[in-house]
Protein backbone atom coordinates (compact mmCIF):
# COMPACT_ATOMS: atom_id res chain seq x y z
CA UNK A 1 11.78 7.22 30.92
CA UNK A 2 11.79 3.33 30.46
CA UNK A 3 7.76 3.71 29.87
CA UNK A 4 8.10 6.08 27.40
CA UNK A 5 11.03 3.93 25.75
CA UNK A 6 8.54 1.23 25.68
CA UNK A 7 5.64 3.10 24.38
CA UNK A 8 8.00 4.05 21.37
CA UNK A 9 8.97 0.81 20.56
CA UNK A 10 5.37 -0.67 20.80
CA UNK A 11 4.24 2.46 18.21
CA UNK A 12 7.11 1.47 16.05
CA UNK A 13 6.65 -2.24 15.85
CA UNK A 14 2.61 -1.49 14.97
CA UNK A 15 4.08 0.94 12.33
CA UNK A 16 6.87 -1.40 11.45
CA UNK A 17 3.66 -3.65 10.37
CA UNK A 18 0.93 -1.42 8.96
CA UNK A 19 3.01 0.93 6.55
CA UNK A 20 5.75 -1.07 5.07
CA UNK A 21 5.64 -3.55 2.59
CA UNK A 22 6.46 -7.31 2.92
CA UNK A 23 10.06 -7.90 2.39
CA UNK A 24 12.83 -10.53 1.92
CA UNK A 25 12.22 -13.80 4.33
CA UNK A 26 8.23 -12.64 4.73
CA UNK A 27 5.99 -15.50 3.94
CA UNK A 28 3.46 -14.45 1.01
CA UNK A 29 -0.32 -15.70 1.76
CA UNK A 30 -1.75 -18.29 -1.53
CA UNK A 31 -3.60 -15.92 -3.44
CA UNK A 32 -5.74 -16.74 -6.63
CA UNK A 33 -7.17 -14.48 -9.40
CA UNK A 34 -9.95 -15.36 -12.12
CA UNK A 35 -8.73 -12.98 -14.98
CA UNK A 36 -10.85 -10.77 -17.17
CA UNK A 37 -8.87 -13.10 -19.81
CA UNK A 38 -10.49 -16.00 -18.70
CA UNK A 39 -7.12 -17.40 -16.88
CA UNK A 40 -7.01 -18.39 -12.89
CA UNK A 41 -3.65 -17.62 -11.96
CA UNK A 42 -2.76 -18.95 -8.21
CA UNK A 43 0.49 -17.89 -6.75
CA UNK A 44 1.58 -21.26 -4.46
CA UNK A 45 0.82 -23.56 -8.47
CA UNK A 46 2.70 -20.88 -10.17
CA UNK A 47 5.57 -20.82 -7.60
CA UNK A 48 5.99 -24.54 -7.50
CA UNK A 49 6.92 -25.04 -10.82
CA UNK A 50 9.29 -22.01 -11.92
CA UNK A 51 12.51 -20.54 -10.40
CA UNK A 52 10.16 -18.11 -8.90
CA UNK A 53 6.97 -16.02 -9.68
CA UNK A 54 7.94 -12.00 -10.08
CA UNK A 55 5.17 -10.09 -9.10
CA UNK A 56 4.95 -6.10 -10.56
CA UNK A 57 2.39 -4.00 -9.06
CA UNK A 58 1.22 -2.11 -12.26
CA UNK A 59 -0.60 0.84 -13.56
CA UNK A 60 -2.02 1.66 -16.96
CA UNK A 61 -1.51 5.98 -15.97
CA UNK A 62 1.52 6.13 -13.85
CA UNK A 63 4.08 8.23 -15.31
CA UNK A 64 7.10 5.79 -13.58
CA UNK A 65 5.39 2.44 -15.09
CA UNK A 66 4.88 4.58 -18.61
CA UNK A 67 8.99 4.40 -18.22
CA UNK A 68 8.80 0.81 -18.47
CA UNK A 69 6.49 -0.21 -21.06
CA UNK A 70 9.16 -0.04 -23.84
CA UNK A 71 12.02 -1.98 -22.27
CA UNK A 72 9.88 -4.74 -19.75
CA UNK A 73 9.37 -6.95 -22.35
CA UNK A 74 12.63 -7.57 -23.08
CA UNK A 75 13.42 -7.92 -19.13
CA UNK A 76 10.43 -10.73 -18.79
CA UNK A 77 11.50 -12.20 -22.53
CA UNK A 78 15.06 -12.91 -21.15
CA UNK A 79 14.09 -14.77 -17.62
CA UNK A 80 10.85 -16.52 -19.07
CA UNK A 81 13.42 -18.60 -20.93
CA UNK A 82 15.14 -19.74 -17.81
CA UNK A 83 11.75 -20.27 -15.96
CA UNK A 84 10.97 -17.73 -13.96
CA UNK A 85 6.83 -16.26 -14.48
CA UNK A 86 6.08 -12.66 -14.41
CA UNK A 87 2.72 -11.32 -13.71
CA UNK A 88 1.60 -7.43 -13.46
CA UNK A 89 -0.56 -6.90 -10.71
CA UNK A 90 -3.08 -3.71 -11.71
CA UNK A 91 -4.41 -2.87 -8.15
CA UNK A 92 -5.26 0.74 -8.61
CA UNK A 93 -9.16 0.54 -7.68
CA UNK A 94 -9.02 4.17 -10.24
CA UNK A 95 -8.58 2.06 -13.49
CA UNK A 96 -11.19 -0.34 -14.37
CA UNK A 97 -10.46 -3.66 -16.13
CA UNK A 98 -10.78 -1.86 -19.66
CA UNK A 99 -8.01 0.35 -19.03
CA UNK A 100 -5.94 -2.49 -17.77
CA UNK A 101 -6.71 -4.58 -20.58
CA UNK A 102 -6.32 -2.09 -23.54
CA UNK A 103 -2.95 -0.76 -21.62
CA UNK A 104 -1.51 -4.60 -21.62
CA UNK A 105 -2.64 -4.84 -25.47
CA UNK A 106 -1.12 -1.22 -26.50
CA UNK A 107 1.93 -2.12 -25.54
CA UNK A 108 2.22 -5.78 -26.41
CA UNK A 109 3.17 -7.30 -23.06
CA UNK A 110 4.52 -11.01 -23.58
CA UNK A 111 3.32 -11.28 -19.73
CA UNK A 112 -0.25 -11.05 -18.35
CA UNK A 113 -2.02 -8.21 -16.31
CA UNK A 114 -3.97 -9.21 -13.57
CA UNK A 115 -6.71 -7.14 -12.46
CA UNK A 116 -6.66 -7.25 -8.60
CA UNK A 117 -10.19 -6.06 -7.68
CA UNK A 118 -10.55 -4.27 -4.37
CA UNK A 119 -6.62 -4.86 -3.46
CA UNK A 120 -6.57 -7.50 -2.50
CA UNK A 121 -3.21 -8.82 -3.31
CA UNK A 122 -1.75 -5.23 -2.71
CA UNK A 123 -3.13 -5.86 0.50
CA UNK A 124 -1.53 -9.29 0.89
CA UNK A 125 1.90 -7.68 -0.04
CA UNK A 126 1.50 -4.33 1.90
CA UNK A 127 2.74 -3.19 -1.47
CA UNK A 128 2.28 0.95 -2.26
CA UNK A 129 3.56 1.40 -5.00
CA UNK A 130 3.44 1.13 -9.28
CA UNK A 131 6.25 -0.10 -9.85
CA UNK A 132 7.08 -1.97 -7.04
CA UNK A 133 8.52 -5.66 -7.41
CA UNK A 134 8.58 -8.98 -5.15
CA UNK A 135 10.36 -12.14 -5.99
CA UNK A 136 8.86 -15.50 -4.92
CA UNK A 137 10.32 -18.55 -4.31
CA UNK A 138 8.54 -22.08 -4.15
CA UNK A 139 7.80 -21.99 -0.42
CA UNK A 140 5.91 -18.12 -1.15
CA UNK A 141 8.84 -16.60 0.75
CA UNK A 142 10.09 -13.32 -0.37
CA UNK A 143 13.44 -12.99 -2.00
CA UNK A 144 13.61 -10.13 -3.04
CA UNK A 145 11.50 -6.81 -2.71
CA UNK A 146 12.07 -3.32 -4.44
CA UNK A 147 12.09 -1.76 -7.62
CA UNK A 148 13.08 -2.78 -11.49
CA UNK A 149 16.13 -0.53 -11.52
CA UNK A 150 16.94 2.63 -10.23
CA UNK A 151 15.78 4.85 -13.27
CA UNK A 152 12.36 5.10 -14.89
CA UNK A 153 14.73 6.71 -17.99
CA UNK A 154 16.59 3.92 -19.41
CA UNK A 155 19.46 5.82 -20.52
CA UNK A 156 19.97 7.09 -16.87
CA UNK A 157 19.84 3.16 -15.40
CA UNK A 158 23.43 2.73 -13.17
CA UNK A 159 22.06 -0.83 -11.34
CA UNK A 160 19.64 -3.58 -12.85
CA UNK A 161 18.27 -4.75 -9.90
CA UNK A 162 15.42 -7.10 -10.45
CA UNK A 163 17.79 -8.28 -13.04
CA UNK A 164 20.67 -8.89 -10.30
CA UNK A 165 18.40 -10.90 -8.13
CA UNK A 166 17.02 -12.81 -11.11
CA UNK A 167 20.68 -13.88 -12.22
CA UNK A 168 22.00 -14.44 -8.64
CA UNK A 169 19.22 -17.41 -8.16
CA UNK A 170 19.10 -18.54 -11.59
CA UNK A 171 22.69 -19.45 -10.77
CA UNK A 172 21.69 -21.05 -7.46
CA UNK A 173 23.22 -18.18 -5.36
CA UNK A 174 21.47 -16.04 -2.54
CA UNK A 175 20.41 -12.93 -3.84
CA UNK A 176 22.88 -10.47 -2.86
CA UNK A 177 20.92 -7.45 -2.90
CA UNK A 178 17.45 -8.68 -1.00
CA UNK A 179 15.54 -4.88 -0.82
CA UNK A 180 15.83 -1.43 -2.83
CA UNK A 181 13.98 1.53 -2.27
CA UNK A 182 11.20 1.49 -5.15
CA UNK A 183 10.10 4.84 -6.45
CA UNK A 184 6.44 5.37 -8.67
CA UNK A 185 2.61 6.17 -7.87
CA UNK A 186 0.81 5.48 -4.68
CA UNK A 187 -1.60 2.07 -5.36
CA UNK A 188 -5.08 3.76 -5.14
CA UNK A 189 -7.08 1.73 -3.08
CA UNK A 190 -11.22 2.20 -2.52
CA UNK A 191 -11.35 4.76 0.89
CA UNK A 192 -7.77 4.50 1.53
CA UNK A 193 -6.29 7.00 -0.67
């Protein structure tokens, strides 16, 4: 009985790993990405000199990020202004850099999309979904992990939850509410989906 106990909780640690995202108090490897806009964006320079670096896992065809497009910019709009840098993170290995880049230009994004060939930064996160949203502090620690809000309908929203972790360290406070359940499209990744 204690062997298969321990079996179990070996299986569920290696799971514990393998399927589930980073989250709050997980250390985020430096990453850097040379842009199809001509831009290198690096993570650790970004994260040193903001209130913390938002990263959305994006998707030009998702129906859940399609929910977004009309109300994100006022979302990024209002934290820019108190410091905090947003980037989209297109890692679906299905939509090439032209879909990513007329997508971003339809809908007039005052943030950029980053095209994350082979990934690569999904990997880096564990992340699986579009939308799915990390908070990073200076020292590339998780803050907070999860989704936007809890409605892809804005009408339906009840709790503004990106927006609730955003405010709580703006105002130097710990972020109350550290992990929510995201919802959205798997990331399609080469071979793995």
């Amino acid at each position: 009985m204690k062997k298969a106990a321990l079996i179990l909780s070996v299986i569920l640690i290696i799971l514990s790993n393998s399927i589930f995202a980073k989250g709050p108090g997980d250390k985020v490897s430096d990453f850097t990405i040379n842009n199809y806009d001509g831009n290198v964006y690096n993570l650790s320079s970004a994260a040193k000199v903001s209130e913390g670096v938002i990263i959305m896992f994006w998707s030009a065809e998702c129906p859940f990020v399609q929910g977004y497009n009309d109300r994100i910019n006022d979302i990024v709009g209002e934290f820019q202004k108190k410091g905090f840098v947003f980037w989209a993170i297109n890692s679906n290995q299905t939509e090439s850099v032209s879909d990513v880049e007329s997508h971003a230009k339809m809908h007039n994004y005052v943030f950029p999309v980053l095209k994350d060939e082979n990934s690569t930064v999904a990997d880096l996160f564990e992340a699986t979904r579009t939308p799915e949203v990390f908070v990073i502090n200076k020292d590339n620690i998780i803050v907070y992990h999860g989704r936007i809000d809890d409605n892809k309908n804005k009408n339906e929203v009840t709790t503004y939850d990106l927006q609730n972790a955003l405010n709580d360290i703006y105002n130097g406070k710990e972020v109350a509410v550290k992990a929510t359940k995201q919802f959205g499209c798997s990331i399609k990744r080469s071979g793995k989906n």
